[in-house]
N, C-alpha and C. Protein backbone atom coordinates (compact mmCIF):
# COMPACT_ATOMS: atom_id res chain seq x y z
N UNK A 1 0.83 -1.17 0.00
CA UNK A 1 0.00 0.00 0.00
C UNK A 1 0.88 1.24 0.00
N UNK A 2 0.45 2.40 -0.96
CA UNK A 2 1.22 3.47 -1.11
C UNK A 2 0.56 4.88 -0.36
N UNK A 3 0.82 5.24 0.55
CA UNK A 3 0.37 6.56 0.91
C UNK A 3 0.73 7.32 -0.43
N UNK A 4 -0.33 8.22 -0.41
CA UNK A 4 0.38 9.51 -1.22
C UNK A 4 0.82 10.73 -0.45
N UNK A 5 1.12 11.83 -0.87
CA UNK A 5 1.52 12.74 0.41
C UNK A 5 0.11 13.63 0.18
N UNK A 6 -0.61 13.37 -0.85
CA UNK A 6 -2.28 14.11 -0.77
C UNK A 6 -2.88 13.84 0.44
N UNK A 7 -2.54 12.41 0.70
CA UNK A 7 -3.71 11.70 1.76
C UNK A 7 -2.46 11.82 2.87
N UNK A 8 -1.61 11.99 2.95
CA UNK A 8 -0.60 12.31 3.88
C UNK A 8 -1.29 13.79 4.82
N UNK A 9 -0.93 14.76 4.14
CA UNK A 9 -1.74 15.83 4.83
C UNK A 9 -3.10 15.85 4.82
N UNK A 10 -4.25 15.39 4.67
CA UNK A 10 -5.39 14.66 4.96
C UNK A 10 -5.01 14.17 6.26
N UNK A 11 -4.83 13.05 6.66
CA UNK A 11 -4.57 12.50 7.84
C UNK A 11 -3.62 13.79 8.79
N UNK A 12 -2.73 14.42 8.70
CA UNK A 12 -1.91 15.10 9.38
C UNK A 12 -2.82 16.32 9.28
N UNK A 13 -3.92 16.62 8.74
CA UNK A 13 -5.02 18.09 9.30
C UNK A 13 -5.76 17.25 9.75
N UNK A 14 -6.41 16.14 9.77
CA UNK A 14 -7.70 15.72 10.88
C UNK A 14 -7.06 15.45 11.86
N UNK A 15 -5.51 15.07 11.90
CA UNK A 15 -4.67 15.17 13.25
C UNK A 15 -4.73 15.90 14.09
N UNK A 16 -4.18 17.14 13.33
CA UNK A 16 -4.95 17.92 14.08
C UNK A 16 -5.57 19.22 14.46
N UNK A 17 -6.45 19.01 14.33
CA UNK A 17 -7.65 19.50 13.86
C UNK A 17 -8.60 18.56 15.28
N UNK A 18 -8.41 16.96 15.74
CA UNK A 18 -8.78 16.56 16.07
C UNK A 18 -7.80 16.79 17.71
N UNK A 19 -6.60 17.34 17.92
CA UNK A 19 -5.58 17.41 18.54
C UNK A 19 -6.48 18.74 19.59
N UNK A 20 -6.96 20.24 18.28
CA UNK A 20 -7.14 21.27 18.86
C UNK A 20 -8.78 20.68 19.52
N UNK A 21 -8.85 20.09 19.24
CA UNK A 21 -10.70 19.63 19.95
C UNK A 21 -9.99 19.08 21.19
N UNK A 22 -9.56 18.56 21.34
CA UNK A 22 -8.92 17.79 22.45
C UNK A 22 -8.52 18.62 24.00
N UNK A 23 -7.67 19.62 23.16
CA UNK A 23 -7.39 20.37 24.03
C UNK A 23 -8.25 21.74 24.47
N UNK A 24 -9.20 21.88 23.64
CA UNK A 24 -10.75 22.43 23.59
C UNK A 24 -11.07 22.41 24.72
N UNK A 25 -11.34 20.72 24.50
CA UNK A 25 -12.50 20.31 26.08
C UNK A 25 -11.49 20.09 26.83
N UNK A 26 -10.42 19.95 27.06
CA UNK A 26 -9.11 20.07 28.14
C UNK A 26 -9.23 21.26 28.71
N UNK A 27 -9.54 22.94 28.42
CA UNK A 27 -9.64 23.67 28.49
C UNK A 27 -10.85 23.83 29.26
N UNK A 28 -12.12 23.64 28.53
CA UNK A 28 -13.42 23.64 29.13
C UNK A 28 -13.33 22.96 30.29
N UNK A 29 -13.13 22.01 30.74
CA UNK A 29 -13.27 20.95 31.53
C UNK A 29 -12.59 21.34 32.67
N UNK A 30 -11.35 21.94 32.65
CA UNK A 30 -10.25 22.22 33.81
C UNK A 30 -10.10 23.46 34.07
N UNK A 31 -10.20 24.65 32.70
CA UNK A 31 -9.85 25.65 33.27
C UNK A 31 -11.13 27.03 32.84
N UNK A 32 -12.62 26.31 32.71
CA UNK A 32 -13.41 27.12 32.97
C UNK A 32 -13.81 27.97 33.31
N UNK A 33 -12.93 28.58 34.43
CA UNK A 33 -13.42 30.00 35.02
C UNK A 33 -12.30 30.68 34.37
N UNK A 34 -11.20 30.57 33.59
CA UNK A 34 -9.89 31.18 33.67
C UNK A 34 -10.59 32.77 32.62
N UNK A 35 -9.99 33.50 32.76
CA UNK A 35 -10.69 35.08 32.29
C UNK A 35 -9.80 35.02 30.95
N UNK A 36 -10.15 35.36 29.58
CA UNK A 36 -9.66 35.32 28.71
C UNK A 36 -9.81 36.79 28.24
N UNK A 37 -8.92 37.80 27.96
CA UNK A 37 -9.66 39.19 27.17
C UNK A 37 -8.88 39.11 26.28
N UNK A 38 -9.67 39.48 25.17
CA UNK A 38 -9.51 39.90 23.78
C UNK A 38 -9.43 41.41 23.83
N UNK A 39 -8.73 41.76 22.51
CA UNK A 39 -8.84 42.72 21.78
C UNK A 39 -10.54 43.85 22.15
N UNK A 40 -11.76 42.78 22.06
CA UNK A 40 -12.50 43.32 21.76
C UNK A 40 -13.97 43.07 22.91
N UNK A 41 -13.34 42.06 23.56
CA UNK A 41 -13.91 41.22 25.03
C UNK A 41 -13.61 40.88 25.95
N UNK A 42 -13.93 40.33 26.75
CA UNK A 42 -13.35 39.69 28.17
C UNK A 42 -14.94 38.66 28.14
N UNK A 43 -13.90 37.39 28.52
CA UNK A 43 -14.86 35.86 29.06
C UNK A 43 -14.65 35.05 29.54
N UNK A 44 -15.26 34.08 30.16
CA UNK A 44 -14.43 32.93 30.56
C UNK A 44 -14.42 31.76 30.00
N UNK A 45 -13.38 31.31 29.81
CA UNK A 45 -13.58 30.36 28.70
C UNK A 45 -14.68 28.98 28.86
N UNK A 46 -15.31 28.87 29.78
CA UNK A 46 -16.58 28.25 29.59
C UNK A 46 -17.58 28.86 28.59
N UNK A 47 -17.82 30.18 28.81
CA UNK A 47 -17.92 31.54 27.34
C UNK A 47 -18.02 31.38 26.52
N UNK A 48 -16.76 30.82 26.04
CA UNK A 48 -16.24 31.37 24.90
C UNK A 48 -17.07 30.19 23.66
N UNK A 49 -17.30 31.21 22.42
CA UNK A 49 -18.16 30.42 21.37
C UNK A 49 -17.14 29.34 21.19
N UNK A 50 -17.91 28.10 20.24
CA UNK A 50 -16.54 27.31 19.82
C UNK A 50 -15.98 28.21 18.80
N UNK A 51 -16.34 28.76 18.22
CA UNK A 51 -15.06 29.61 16.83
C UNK A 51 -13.90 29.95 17.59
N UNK A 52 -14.66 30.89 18.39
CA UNK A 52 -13.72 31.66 19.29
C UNK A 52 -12.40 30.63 19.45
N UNK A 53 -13.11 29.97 20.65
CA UNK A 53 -12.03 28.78 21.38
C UNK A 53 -11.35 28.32 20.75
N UNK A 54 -11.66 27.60 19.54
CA UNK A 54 -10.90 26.84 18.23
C UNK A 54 -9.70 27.57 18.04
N UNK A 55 -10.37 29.07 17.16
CA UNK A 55 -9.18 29.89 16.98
C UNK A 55 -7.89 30.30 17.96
N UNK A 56 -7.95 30.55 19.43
CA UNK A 56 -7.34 30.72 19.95
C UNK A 56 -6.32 29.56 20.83
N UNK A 57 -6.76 28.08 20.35
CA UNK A 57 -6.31 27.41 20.83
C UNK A 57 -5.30 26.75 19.17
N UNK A 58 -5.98 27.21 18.27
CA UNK A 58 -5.34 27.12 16.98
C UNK A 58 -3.61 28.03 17.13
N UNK A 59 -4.17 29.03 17.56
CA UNK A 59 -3.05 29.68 17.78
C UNK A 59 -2.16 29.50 18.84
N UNK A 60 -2.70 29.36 20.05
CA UNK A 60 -1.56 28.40 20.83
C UNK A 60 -0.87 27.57 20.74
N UNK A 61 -1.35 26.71 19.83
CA UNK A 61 -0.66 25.45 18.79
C UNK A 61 0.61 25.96 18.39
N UNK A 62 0.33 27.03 17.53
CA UNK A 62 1.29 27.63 16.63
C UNK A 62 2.34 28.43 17.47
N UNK A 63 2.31 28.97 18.79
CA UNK A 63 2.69 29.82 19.11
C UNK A 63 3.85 29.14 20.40
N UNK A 64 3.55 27.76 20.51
CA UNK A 64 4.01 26.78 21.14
C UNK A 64 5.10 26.00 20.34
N UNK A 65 4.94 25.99 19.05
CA UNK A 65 5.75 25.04 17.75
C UNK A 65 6.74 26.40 17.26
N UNK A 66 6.70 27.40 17.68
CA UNK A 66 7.58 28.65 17.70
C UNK A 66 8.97 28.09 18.34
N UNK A 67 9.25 27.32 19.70
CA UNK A 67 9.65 27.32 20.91
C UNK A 67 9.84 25.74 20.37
N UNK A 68 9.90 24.97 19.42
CA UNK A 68 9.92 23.91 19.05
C UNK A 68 9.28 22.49 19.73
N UNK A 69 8.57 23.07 20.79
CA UNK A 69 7.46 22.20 21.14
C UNK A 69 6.80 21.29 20.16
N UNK A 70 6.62 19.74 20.76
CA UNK A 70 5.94 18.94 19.89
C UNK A 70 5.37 17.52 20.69
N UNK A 71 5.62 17.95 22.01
CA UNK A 71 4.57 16.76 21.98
C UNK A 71 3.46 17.27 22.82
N UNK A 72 2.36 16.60 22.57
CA UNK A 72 1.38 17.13 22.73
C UNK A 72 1.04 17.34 24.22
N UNK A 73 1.76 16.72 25.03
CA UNK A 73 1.63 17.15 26.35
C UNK A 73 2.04 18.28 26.70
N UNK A 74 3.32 18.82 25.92
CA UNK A 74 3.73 20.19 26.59
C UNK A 74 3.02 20.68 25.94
N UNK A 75 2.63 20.93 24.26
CA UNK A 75 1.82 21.63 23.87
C UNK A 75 1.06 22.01 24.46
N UNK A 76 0.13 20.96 24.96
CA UNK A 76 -1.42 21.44 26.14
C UNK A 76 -0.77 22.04 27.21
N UNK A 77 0.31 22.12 27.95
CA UNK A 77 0.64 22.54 28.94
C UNK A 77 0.82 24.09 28.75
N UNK A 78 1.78 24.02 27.62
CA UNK A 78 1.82 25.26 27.13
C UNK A 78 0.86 26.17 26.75
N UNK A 79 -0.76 25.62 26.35
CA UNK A 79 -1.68 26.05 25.70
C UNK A 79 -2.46 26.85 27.26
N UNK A 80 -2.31 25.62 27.82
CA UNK A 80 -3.05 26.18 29.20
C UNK A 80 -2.44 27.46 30.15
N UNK A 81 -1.23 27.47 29.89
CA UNK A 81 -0.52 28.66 31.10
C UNK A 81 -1.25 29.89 29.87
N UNK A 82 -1.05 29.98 28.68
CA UNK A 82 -1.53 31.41 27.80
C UNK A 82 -3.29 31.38 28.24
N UNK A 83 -4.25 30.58 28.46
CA UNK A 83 -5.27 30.81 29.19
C UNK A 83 -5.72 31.07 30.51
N UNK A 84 -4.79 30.69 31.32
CA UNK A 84 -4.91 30.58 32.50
C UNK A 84 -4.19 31.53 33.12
N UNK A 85 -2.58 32.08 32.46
CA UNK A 85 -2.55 33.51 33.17
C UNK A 85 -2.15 34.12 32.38
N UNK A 86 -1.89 34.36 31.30
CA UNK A 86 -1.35 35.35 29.93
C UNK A 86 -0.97 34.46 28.85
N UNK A 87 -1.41 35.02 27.65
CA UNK A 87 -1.63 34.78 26.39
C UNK A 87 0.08 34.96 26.12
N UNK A 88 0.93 36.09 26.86
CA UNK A 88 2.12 36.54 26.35
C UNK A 88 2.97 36.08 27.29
N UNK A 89 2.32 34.95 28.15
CA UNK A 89 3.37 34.54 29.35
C UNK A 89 5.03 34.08 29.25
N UNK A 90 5.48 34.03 27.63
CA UNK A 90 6.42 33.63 27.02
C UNK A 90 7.49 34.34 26.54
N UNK A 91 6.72 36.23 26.66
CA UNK A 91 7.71 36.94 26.48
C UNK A 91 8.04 37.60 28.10
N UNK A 92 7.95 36.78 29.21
CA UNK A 92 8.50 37.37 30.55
C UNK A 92 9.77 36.98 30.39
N UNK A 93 10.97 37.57 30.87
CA UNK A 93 12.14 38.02 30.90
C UNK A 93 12.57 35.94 31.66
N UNK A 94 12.16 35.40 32.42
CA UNK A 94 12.25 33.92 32.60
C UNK A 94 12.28 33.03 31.51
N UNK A 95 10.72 33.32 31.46
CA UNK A 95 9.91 32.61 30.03
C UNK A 95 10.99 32.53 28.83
N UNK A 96 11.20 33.04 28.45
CA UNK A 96 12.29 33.63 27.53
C UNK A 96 13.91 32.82 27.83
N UNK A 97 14.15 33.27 28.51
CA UNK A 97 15.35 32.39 28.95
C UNK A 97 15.25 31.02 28.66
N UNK A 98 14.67 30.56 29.67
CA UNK A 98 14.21 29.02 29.43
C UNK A 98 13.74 28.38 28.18
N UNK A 99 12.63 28.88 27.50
CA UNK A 99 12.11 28.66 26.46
C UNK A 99 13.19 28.70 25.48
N UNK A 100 14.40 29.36 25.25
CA UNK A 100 14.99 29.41 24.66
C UNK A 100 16.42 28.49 24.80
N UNK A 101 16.56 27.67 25.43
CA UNK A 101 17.63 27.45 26.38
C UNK A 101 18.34 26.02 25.62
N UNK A 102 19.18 26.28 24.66
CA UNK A 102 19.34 25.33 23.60
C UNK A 102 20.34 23.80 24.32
N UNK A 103 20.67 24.19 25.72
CA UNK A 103 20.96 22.86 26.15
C UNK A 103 20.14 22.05 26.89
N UNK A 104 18.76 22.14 26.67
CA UNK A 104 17.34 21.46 27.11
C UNK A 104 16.94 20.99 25.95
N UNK A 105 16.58 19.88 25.50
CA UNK A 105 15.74 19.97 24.77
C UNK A 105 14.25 20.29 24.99
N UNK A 106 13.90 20.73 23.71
CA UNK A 106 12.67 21.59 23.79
C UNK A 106 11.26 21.20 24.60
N UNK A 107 10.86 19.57 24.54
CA UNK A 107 9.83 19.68 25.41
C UNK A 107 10.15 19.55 26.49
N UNK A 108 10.96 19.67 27.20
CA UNK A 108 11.70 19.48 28.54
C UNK A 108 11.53 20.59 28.87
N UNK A 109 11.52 21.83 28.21
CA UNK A 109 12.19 23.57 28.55
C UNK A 109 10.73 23.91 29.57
N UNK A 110 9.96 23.31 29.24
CA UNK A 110 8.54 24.27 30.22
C UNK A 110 8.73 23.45 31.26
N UNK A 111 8.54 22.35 31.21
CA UNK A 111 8.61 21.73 32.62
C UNK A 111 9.84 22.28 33.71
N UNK A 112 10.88 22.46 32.69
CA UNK A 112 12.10 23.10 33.75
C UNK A 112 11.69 24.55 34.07
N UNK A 113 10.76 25.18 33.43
CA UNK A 113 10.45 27.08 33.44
C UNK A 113 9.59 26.94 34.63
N UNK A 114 8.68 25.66 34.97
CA UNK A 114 7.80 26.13 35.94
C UNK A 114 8.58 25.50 37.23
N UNK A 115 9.68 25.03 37.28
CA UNK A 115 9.77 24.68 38.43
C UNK A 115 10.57 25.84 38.84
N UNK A 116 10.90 26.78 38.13
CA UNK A 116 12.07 28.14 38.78
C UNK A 116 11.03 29.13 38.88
N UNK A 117 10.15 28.95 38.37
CA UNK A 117 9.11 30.56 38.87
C UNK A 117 8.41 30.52 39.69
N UNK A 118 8.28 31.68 40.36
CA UNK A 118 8.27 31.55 41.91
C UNK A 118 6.65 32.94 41.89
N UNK A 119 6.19 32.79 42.85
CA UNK A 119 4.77 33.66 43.27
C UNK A 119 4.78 34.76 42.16
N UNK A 120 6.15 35.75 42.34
CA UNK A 120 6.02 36.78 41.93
C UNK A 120 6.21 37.01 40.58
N UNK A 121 6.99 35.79 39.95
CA UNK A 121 6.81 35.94 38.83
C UNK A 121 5.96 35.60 37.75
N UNK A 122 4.47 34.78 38.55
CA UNK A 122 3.40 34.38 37.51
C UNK A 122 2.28 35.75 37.86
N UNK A 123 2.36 36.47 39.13
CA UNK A 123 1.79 37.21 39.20
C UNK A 123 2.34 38.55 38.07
N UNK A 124 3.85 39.13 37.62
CA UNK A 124 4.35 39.52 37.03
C UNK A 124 3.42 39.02 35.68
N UNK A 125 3.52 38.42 35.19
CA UNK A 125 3.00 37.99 34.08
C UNK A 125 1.83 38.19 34.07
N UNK A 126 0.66 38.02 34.76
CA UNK A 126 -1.04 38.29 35.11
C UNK A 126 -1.04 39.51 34.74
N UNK A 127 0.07 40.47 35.32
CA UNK A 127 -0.30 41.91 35.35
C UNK A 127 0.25 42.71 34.36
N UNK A 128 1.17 41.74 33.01
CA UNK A 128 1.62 42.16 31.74
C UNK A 128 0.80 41.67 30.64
N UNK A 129 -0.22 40.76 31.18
CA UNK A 129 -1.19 40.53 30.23
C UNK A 129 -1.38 41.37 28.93
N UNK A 130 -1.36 41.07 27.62
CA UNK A 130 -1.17 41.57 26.73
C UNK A 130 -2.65 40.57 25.46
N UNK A 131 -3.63 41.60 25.44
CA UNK A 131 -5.05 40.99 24.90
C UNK A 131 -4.24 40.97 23.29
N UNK A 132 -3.45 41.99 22.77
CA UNK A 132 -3.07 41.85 21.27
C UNK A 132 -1.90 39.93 21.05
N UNK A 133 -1.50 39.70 22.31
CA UNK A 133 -1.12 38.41 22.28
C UNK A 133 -2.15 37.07 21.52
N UNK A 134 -3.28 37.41 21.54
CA UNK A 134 -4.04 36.62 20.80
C UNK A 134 -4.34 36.21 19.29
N UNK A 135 -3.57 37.32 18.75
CA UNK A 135 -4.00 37.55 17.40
C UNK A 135 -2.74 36.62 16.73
N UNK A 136 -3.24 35.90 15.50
CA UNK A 136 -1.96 36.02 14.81
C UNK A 136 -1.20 36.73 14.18
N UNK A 137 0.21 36.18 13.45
CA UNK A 137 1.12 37.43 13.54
C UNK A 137 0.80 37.85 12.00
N UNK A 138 -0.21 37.42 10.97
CA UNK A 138 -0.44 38.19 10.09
C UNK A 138 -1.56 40.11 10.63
N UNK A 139 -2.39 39.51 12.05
CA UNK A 139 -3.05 40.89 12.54
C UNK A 139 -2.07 41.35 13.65
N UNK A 140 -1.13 40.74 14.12
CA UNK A 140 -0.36 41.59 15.22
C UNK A 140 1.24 40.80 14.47
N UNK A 141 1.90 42.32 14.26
CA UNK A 141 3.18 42.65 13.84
C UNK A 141 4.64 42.11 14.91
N UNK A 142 3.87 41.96 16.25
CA UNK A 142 4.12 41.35 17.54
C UNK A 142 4.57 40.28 17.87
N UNK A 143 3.82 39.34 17.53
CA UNK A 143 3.67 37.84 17.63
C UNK A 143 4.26 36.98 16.75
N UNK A 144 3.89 35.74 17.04
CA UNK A 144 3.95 34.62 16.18
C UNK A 144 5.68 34.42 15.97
N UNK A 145 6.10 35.01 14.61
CA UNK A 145 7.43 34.48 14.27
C UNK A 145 8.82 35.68 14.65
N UNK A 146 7.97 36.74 15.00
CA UNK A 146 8.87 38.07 15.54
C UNK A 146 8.88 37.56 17.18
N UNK A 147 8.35 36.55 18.44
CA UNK A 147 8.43 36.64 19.54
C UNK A 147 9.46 35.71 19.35
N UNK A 148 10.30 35.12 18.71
CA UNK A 148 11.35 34.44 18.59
C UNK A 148 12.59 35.21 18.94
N UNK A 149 12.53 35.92 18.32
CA UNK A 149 13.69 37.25 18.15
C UNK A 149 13.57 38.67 18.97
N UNK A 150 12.38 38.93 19.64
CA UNK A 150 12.16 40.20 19.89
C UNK A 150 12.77 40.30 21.44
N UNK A 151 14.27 40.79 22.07
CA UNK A 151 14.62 41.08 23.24
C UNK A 151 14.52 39.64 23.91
N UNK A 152 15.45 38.74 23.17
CA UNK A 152 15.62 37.86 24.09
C UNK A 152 16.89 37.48 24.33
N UNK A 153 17.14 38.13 25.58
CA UNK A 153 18.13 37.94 26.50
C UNK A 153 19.50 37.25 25.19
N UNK A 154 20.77 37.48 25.54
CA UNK A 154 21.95 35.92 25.70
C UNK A 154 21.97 35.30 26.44
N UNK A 155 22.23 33.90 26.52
CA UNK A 155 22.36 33.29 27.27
C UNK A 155 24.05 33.99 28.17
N UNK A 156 24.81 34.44 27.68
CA UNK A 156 26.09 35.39 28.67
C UNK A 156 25.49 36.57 29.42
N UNK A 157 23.59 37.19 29.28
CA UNK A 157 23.33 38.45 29.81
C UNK A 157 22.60 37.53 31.16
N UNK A 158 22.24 36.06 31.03
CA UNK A 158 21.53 35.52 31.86
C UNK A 158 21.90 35.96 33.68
N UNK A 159 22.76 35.58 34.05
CA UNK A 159 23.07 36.32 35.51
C UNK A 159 22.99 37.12 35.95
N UNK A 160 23.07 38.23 34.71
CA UNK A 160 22.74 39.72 35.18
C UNK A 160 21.07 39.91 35.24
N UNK A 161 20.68 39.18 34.07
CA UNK A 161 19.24 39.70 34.31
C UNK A 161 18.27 38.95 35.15
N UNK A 162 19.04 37.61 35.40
CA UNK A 162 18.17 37.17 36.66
C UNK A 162 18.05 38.15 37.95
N UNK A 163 19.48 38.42 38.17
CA UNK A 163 19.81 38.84 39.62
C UNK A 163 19.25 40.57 39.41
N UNK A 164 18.72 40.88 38.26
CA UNK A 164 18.25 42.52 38.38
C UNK A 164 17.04 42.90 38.17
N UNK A 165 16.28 41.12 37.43
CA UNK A 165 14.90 41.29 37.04
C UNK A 165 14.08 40.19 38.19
N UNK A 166 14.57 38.55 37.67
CA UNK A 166 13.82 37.99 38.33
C UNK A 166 14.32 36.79 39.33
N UNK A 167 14.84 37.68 40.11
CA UNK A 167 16.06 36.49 40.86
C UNK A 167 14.90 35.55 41.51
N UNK A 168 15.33 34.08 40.96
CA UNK A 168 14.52 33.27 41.87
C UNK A 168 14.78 32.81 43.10
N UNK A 169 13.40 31.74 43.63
CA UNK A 169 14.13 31.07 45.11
C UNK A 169 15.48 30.75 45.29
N UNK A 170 16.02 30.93 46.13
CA UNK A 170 17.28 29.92 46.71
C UNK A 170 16.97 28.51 46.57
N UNK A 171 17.37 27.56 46.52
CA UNK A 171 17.28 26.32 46.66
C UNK A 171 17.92 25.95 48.27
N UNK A 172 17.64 25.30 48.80
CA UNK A 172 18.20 24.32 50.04
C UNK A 172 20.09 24.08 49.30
N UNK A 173 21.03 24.21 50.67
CA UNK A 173 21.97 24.10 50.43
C UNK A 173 22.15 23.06 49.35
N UNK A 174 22.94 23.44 48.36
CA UNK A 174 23.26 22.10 47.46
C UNK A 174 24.88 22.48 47.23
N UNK A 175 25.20 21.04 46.25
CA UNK A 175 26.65 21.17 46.35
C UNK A 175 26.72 21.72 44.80
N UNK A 176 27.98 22.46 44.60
CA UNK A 176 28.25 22.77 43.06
C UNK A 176 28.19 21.44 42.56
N UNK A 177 28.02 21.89 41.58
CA UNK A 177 28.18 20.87 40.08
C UNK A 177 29.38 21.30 39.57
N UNK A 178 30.09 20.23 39.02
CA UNK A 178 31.32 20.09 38.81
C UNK A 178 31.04 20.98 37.20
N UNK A 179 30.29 20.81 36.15
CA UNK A 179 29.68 21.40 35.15
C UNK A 179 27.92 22.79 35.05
N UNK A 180 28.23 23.69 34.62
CA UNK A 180 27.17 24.42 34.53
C UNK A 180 25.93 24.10 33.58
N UNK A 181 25.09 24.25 33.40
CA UNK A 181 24.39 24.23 32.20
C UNK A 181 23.33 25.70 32.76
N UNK A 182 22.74 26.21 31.61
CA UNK A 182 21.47 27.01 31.73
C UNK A 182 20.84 27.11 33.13
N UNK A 183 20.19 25.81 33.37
CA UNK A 183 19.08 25.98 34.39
C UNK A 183 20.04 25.55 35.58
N UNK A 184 21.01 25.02 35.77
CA UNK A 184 22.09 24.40 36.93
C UNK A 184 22.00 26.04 37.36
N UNK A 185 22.85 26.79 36.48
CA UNK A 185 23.06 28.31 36.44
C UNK A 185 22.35 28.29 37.27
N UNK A 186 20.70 28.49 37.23
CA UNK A 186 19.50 29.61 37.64
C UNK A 186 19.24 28.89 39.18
N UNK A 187 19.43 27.51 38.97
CA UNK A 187 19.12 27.30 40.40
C UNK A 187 20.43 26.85 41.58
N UNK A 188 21.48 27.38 41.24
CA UNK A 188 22.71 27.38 42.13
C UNK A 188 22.95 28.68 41.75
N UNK A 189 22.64 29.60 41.63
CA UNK A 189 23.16 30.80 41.65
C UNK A 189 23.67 31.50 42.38
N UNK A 190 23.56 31.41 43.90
CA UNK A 190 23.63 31.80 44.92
C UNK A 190 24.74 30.77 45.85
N UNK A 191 24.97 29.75 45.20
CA UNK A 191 25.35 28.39 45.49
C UNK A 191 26.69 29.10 46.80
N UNK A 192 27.55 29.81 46.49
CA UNK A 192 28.50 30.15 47.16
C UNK A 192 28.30 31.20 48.31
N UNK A 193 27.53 31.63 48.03
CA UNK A 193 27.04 32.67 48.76
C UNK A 193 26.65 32.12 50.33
N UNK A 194 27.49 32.52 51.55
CA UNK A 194 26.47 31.75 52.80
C UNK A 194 26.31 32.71 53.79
């Protein structure tokens, strides 16, 4: 039997297509009360029409596969923090770091972002909420394939801008690591310090 690549993308859009329904009622189901504002509204996504929802979870898709996300667990994970506390939670000065952090691989990078952010920095994010974050980047000049590139940190500015923007918890005494990486960095930072 020969696939063609006609019926190839056939199967890979009811994929998903059937992926964004999924995470639809993932949405409905868990994070119902979460406040969503638009451009042109404010609702909660129990609210929200299906067009609506579709579209914006269409775009979380996309806005997640930016950050080279691909499996569908972080995807949804990822889909849910832009509903649940900012649509732009990705351009916080952390977010960014991490998300970007080329000695993680990529679906690994969120799971490591939420274990370093601490009270003040998801509240930080709640209160940078950004409603033009919703749009895609053909209606906002902002988004989509420019949040790749737009003010994100070096990984050589990382120390400085933790320790001036968002210095996290201390960790419980630990011992150096004989090697650094990215996130070793963020959570021994203080490591010498007593």
């Amino acid at each position: 039997m020969i696939i063609r690549s006609e019926q190839m993308e056939v199967f890979e859009s009811a994929a998903e297509e059937d992926f964004g329904r999924r995470i639809a009622t993932h949405l409905r189901e868990n994070y119902a009360n979460s406040l969503v504002r638009l451009p042109d509204k404010e609702s909660v996504v129990k609210e929200l029409d299906e067009e609506t929802l579709d579209k914006l979870v269409r775009h979380s898709i996309e806005r997640a596969r930016i950050y080279e996300l691909s499996f569908e667990s972080t995807i949804s994970a990822f889909t849910a923090i832009m509903f649940d506390v900012a649509p732009n939670f990705d351009q916080h000065s952390m977010s960014k770091l991490c998300l970007k952090d080329e000695s993680i691989e990529p679906n690994f990078r969120l799971n490591e972002l939420l274990k370093i952010l601490t009270d003040e920095h998801w509240e930080k994010m709640r209160a940078d909420y950004d409603v033009n974050a919703w749009q895609p980047s053909s209606e906002n000049p902002e988004s989509s394939e420019k949040i790749e590139e737009k003010n994100v940190p070096k990984p050589s500015d990382f120390a400085e801008t933790v320790m001036n923007i968002d210095t996290p918890k201390r960790p419980e005494k630990l011992e150096k690591p004989d090697d650094f990486d990215f996130l070793d960095t963020v959570l021994n930072i203080d490591i010498n310090k007593e």
